[in-house]
Each structure stands twice: as structure tokens, then as C-alpha cells.
N, C-alpha and C. Protein backbone atom coordinates (compact mmCIF):
# COMPACT_ATOMS: atom_id res chain seq x y z
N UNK A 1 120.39 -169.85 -27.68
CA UNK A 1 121.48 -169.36 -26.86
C UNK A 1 120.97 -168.32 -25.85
N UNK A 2 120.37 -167.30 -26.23
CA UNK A 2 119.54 -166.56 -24.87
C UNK A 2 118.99 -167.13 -24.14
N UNK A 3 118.40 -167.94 -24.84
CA UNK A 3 117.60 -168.71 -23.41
C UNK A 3 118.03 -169.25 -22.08
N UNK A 4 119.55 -170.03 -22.64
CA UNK A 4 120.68 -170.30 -21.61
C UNK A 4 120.86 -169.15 -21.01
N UNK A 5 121.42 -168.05 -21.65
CA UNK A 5 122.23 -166.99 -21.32
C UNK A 5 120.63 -166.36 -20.04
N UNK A 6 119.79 -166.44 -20.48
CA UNK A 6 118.93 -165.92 -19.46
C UNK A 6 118.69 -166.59 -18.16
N UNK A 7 118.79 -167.95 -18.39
CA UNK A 7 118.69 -168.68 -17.27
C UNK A 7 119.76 -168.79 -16.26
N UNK A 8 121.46 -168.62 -16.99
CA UNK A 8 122.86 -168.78 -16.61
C UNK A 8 122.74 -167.43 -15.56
N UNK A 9 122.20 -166.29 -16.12
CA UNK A 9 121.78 -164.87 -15.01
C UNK A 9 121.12 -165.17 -13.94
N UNK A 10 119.89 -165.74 -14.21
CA UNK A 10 118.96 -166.00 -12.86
C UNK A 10 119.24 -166.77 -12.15
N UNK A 11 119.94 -168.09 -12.29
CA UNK A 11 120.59 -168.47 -11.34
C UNK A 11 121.90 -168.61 -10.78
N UNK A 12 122.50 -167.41 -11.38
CA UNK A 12 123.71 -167.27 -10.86
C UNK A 12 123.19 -166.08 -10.10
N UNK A 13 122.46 -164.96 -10.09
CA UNK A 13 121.71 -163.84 -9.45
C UNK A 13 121.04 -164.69 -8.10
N UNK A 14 120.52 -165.61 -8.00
CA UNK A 14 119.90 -166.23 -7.20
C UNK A 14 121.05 -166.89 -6.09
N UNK A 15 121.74 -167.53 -6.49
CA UNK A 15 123.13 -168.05 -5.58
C UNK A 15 123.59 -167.06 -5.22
N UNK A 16 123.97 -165.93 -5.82
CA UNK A 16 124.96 -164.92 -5.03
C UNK A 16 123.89 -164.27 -4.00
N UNK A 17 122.72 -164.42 -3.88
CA UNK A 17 122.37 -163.72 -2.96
C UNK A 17 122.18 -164.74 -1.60
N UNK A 18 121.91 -166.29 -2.44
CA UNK A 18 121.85 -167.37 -1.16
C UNK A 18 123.52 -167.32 -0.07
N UNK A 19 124.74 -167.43 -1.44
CA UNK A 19 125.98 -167.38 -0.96
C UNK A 19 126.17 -165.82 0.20
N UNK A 20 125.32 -164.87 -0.62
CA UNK A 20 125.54 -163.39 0.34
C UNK A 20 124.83 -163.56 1.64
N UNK A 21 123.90 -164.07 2.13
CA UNK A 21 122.85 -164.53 3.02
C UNK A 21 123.55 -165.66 4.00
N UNK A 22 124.41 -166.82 3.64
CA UNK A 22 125.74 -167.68 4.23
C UNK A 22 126.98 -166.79 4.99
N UNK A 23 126.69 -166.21 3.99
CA UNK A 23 127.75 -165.08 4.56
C UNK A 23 127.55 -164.05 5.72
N UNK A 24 126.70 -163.53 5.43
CA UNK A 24 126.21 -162.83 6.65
C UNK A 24 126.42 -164.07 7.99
N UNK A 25 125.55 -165.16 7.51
CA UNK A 25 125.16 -165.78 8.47
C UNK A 25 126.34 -166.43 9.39
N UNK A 26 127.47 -166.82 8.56
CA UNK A 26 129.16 -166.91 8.65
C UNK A 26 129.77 -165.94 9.73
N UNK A 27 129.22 -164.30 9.57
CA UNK A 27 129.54 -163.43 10.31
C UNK A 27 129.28 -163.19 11.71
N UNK A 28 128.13 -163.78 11.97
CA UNK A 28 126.97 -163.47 12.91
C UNK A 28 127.19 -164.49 13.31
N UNK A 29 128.04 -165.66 13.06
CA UNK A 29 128.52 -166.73 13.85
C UNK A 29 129.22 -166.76 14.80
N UNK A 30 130.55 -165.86 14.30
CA UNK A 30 131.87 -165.70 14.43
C UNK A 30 131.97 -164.73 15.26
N UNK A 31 130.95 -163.70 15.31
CA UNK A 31 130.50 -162.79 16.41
C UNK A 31 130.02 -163.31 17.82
N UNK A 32 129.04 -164.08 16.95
CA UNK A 32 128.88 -165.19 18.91
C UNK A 32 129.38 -165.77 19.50
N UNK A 33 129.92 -166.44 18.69
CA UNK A 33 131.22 -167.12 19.43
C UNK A 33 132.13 -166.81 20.20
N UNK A 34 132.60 -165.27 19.75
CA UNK A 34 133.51 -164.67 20.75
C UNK A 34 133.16 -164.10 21.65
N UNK A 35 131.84 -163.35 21.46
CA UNK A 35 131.30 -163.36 22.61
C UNK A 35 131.11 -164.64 23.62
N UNK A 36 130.87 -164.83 23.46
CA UNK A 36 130.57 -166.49 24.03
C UNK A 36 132.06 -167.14 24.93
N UNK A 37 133.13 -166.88 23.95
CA UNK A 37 134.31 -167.10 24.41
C UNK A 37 134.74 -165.95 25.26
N UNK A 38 134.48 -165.15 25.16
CA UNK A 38 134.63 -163.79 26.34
C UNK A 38 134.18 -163.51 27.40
N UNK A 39 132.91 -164.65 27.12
CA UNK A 39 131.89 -164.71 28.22
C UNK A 39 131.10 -163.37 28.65
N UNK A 40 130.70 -162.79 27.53
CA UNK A 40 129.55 -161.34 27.59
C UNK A 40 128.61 -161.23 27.23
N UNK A 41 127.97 -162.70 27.18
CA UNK A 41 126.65 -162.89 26.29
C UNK A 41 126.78 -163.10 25.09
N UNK A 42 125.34 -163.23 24.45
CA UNK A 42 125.04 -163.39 23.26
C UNK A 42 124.87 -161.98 22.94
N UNK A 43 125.15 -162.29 21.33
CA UNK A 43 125.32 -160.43 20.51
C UNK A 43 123.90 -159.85 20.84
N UNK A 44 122.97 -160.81 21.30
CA UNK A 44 121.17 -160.10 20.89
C UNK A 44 121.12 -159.74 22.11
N UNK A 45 121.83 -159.70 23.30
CA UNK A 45 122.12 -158.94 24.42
C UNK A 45 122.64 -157.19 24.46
N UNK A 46 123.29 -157.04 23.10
CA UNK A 46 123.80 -155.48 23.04
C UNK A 46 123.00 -155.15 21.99
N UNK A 47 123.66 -155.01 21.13
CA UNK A 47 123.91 -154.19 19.65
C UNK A 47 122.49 -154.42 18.54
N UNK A 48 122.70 -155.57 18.19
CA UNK A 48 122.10 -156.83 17.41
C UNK A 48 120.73 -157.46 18.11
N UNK A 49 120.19 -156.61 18.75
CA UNK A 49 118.93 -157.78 19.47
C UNK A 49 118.09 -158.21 18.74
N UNK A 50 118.30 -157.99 17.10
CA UNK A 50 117.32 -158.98 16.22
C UNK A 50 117.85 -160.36 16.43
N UNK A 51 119.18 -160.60 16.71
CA UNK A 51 119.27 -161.93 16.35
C UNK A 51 118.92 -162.85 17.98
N UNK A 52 118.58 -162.07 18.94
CA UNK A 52 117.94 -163.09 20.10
C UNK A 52 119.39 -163.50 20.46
N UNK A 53 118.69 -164.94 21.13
CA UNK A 53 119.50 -166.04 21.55
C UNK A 53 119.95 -166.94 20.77
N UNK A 54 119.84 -166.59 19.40
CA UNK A 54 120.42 -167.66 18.20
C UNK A 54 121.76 -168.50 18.63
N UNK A 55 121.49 -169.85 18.59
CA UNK A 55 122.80 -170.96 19.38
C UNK A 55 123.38 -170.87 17.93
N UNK A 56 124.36 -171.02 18.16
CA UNK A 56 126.01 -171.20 17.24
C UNK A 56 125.11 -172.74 16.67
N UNK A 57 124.86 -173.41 16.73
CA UNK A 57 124.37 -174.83 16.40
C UNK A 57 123.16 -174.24 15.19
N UNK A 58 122.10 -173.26 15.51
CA UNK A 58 120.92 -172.89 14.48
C UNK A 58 122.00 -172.17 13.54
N UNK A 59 122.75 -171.05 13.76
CA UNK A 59 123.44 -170.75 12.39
C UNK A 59 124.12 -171.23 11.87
N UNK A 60 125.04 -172.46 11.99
CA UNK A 60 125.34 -173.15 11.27
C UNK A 60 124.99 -173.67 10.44
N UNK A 61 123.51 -174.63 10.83
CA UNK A 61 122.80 -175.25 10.43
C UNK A 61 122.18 -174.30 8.99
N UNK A 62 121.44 -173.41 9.38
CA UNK A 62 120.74 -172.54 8.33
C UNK A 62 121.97 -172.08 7.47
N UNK A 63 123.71 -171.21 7.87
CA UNK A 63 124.20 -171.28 6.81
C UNK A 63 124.55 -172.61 5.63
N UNK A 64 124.88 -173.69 6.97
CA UNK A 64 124.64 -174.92 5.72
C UNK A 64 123.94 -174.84 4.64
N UNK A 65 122.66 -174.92 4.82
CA UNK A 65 121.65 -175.34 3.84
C UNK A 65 121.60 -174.10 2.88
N UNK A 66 121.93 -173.02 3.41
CA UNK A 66 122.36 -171.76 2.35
C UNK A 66 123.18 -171.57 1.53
N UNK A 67 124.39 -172.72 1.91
CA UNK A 67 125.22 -172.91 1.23
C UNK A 67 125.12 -173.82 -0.08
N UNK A 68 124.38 -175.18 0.60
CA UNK A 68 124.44 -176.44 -0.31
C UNK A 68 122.98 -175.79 -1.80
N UNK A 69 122.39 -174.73 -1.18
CA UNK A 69 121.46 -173.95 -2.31
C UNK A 69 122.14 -173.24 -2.89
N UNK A 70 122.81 -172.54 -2.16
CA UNK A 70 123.67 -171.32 -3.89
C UNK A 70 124.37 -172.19 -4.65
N UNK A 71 125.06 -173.80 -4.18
CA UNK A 71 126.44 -174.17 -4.25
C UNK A 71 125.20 -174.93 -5.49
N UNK A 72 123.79 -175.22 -5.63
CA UNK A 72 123.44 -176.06 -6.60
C UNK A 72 123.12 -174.93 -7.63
N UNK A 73 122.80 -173.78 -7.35
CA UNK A 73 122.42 -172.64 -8.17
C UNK A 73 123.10 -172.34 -8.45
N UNK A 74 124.35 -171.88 -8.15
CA UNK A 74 125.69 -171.85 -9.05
C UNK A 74 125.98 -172.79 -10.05
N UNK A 75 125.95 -174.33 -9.66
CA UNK A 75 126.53 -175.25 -10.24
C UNK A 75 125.37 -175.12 -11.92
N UNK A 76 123.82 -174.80 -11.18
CA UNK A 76 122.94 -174.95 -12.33
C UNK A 76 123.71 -173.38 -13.50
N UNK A 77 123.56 -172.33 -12.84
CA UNK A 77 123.72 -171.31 -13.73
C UNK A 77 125.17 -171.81 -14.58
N UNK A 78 126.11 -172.25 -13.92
CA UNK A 78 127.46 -172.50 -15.07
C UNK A 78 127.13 -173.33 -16.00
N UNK A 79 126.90 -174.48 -15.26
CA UNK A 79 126.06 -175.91 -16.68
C UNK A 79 125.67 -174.79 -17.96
N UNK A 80 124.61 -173.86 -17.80
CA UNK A 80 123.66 -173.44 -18.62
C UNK A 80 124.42 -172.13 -19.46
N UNK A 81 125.61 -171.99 -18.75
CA UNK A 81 126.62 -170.70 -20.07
C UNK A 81 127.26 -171.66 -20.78
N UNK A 82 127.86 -173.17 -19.86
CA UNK A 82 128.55 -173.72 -21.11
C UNK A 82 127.60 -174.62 -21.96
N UNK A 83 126.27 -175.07 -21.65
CA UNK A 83 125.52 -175.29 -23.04
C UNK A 83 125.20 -174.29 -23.83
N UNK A 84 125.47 -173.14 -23.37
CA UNK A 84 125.19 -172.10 -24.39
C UNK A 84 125.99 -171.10 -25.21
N UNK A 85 127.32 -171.44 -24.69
CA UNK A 85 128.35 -170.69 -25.23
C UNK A 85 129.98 -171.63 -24.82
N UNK A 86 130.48 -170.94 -25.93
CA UNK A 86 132.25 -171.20 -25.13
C UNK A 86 132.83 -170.58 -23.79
N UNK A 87 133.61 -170.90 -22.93
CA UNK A 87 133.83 -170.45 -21.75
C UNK A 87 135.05 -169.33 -22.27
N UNK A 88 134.88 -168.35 -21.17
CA UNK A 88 135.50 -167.46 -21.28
C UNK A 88 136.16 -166.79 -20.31
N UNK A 89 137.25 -165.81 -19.79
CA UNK A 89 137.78 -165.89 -18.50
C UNK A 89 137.00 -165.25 -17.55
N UNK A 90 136.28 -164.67 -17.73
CA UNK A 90 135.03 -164.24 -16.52
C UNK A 90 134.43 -165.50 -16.05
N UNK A 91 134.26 -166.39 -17.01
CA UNK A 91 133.37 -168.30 -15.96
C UNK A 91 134.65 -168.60 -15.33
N UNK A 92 135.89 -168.40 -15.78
CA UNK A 92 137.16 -168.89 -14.93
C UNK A 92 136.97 -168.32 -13.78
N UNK A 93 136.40 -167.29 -13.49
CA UNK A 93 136.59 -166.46 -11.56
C UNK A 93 135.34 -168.01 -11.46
N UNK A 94 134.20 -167.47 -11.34
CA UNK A 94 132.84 -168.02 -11.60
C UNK A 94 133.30 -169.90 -10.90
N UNK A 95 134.01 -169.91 -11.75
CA UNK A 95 134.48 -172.12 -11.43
C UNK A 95 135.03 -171.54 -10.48
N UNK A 96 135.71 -170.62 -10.02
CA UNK A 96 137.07 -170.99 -8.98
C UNK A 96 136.22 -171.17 -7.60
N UNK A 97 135.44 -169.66 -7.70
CA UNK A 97 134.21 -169.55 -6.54
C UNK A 97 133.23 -171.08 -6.41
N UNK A 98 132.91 -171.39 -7.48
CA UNK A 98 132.70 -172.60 -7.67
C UNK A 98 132.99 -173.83 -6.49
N UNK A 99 134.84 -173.96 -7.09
CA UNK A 99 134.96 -174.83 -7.00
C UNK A 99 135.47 -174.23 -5.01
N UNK A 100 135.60 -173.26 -4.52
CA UNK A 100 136.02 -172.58 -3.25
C UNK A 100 134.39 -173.36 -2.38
N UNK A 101 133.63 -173.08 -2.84
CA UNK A 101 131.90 -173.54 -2.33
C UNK A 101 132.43 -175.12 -2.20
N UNK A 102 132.88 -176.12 -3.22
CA UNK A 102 132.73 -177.54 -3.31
C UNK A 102 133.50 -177.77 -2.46
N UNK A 103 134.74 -176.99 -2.50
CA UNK A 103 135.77 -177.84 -1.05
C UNK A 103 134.83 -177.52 0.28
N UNK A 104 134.27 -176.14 0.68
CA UNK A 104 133.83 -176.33 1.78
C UNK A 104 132.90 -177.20 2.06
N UNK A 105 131.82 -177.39 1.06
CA UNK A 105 130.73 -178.44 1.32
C UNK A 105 131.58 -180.15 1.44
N UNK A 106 132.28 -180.59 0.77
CA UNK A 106 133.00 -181.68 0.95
C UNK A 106 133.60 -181.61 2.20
N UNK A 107 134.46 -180.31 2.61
CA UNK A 107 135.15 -181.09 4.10
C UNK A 107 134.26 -181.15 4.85
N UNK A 108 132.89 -180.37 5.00
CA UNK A 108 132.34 -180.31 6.26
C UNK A 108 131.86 -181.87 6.15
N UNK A 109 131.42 -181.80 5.24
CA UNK A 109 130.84 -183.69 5.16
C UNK A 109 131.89 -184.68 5.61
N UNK A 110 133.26 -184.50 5.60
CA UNK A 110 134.08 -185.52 5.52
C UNK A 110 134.64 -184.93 6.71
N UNK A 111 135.05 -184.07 7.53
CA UNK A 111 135.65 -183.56 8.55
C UNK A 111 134.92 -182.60 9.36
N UNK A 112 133.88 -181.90 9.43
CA UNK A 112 133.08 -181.37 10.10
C UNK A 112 133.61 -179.63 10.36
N UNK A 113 134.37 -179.65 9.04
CA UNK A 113 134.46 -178.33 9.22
C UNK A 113 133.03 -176.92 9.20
N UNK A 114 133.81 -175.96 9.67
CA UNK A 114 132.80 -175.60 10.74
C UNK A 114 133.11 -173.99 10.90
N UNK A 115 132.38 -173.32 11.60
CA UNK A 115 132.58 -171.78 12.27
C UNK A 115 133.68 -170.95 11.46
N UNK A 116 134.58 -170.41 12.22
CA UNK A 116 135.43 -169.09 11.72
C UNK A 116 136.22 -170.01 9.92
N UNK A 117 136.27 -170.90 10.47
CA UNK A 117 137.06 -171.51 8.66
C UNK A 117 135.91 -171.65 7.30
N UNK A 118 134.87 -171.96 8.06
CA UNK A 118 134.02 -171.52 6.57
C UNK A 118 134.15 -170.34 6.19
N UNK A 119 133.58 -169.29 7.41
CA UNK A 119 133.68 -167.64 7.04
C UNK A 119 134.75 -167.50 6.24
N UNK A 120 136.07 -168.14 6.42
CA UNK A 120 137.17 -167.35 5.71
C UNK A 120 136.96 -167.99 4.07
N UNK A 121 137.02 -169.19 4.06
CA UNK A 121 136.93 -169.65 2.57
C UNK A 121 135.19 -169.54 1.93
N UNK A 122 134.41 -169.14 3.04
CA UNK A 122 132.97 -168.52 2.15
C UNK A 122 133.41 -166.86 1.83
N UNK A 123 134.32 -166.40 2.30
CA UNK A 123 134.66 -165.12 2.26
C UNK A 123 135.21 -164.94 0.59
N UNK A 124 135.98 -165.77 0.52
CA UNK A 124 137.14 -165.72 -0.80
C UNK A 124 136.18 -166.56 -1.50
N UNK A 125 135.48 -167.60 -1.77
CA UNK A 125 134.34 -168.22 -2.38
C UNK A 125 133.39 -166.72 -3.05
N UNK A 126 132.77 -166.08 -2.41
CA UNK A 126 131.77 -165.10 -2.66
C UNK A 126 132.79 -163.65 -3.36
N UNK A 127 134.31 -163.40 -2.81
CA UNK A 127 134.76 -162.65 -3.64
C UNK A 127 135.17 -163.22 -5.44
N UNK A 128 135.14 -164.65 -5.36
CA UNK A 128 135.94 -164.51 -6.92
C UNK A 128 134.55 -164.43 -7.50
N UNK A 129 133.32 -165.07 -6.75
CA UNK A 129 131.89 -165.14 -7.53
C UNK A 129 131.64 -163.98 -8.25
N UNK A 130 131.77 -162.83 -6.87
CA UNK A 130 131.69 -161.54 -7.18
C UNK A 130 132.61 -160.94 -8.36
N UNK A 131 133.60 -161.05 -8.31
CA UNK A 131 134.06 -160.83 -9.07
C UNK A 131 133.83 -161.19 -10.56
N UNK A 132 133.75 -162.58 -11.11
CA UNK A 132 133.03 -163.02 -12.03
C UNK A 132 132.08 -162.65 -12.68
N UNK A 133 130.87 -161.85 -11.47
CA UNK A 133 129.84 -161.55 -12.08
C UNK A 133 130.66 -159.91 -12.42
N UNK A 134 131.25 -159.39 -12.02
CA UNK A 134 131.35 -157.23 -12.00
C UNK A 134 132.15 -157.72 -13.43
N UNK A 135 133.17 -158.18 -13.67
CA UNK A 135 133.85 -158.72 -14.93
C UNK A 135 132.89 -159.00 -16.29
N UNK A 136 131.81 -160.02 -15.70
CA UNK A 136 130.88 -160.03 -16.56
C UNK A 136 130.39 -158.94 -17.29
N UNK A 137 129.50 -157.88 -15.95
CA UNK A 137 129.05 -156.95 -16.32
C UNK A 137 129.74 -155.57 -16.71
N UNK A 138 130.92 -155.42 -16.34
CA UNK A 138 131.95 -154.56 -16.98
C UNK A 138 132.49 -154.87 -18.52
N UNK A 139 132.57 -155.85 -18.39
CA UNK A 139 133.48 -156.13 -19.83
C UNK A 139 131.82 -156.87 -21.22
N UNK A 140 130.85 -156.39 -20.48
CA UNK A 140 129.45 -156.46 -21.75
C UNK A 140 129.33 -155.38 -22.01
N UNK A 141 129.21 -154.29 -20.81
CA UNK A 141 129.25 -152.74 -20.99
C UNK A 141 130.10 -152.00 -22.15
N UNK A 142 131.48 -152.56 -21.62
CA UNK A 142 132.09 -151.80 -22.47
C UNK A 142 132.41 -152.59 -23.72
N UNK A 143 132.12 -153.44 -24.12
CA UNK A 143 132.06 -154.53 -25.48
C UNK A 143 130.48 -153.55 -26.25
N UNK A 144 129.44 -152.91 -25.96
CA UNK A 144 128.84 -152.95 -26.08
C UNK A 144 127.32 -153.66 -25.74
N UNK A 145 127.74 -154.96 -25.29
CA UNK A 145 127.08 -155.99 -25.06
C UNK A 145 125.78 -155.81 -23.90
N UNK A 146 124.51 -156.48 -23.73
CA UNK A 146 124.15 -155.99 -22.79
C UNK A 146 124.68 -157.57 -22.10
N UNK A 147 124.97 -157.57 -20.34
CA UNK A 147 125.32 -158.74 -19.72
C UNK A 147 124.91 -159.81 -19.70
């Protein structure tokens, strides 16, 4: 059972940072764009000049694939709590975020969803994750438990 329980950490630790990294990248989309729609340049023109001339087309692309990686590292870390234990309502946030990741990866495949609507449902995707995991680690703390 640790062994799961160790592995169910590392790759759920590993997704939330791919899903946190989508996210950003979600942000920094949604920023260009309006610029873009405002017609004031690209953000790497003011504020932000790390991000260059990055086209709305490259961050997409890279949050994609950031996505479809946490969305398998997630999927691996849950597999590996329920071979190793009974589910409990902290994996309930955990599936929801889950299952918030699977709708977006399905519509974009099936409808090409895209820009400011991922941000919002990668937004609420990465809060129940988050949440899941602080629940986790709050309620081992005070159980005694280590997480």
C-alpha cells in the first residue's frame, strides 16, 4: 500500500505542476489576445518581454500538450490511490478536477475549443485539484497522518 500511496503523490505532484504551467500558459494567452484585439502589440512589447513575439497558435499548442501530460499524470496518480486504498472524499475533489481536464481535452478534439474557455474551465479544473490535494494534506495533519 505505500508503495501506491508513494507513487499516487508523485504523480499527482507532477500534474499539478504540468496543470499549473497550462495555466499560466492559459493566461499569457488571454493576455495576447487582447492585446492583439486592441491592437497594442504583443505583451513582449511592454511589461512581459520574456515572452517575445509568442503567436496565440505556439501557446496553445504547448498549453495543449501540457495539458494532455498532467491530464495522464493525474489519471496515473488516481488509478494508483484506488489500487491502494478505498476512495475517500478528498479523491472526490481530485475526479472532479479530473474529470473538468477530460471535458476540456474531449471538446477541443471534437469542437476545437480553444483560448479564453479553456482558461476558465483549466481555472476551476486546477482549483478542485488544488483543493484535493490542501484537503489531503490538512486532514493527514490533523488525523495525525503523514500525507
Amino acid at each position: 500500500m505505500t508503495s501506491f500511496l508513494s507513487w499516487h503523490i508523485g504523480l499527482s505532484l507532477l500534474a499539478e505542476i504540468q496543470l499549473a504551467l497550462a495555466l499560466v500558459l492559459g493566461i499569457l494567452y488571454w493576455i495576447q489576445e487582447r492585446k492583439l484585439k486592441q491592437k497594442t502589440g504583443f505583451v513582449g512589447e511592454s511589461r512581459l518581454s520574456w515572452v517575445g513575439d509568442t503567436s496565440l497558435e505556439t501557446l496553445d499548442k504547448v498549453q495543449y500538450r501540457l495539458l494532455v501530460i498532467g491530464f495522464v499524470s493525474l489519471t496515473l496518480g488516481i488509478a494508483m490511490v484506488m489500487l491502494g486504498s478505498s476512495l475517500k472524499p478528498k479523491q472526490g475533489w481530485m475526479f472532479l478536477g479530473w474529470f473538468v481536464y477530460g471535458v476540456i481535452l474531449y471538446l477541443r478534439r471534437r469542437t476545437g475549443f480553444r483560448g479564453r474557455r479553456v482558461l476558465w474551465y483549466s481555472l476551476i479544473g486546477f482549483a478542485l485539484v488544488i483543493l484535493a490535494s490542501l484537503h489531503g494534506m490538512l486532514g493527514g495533519m490533523s488525523a495525525g497522518v503523514a500525507p
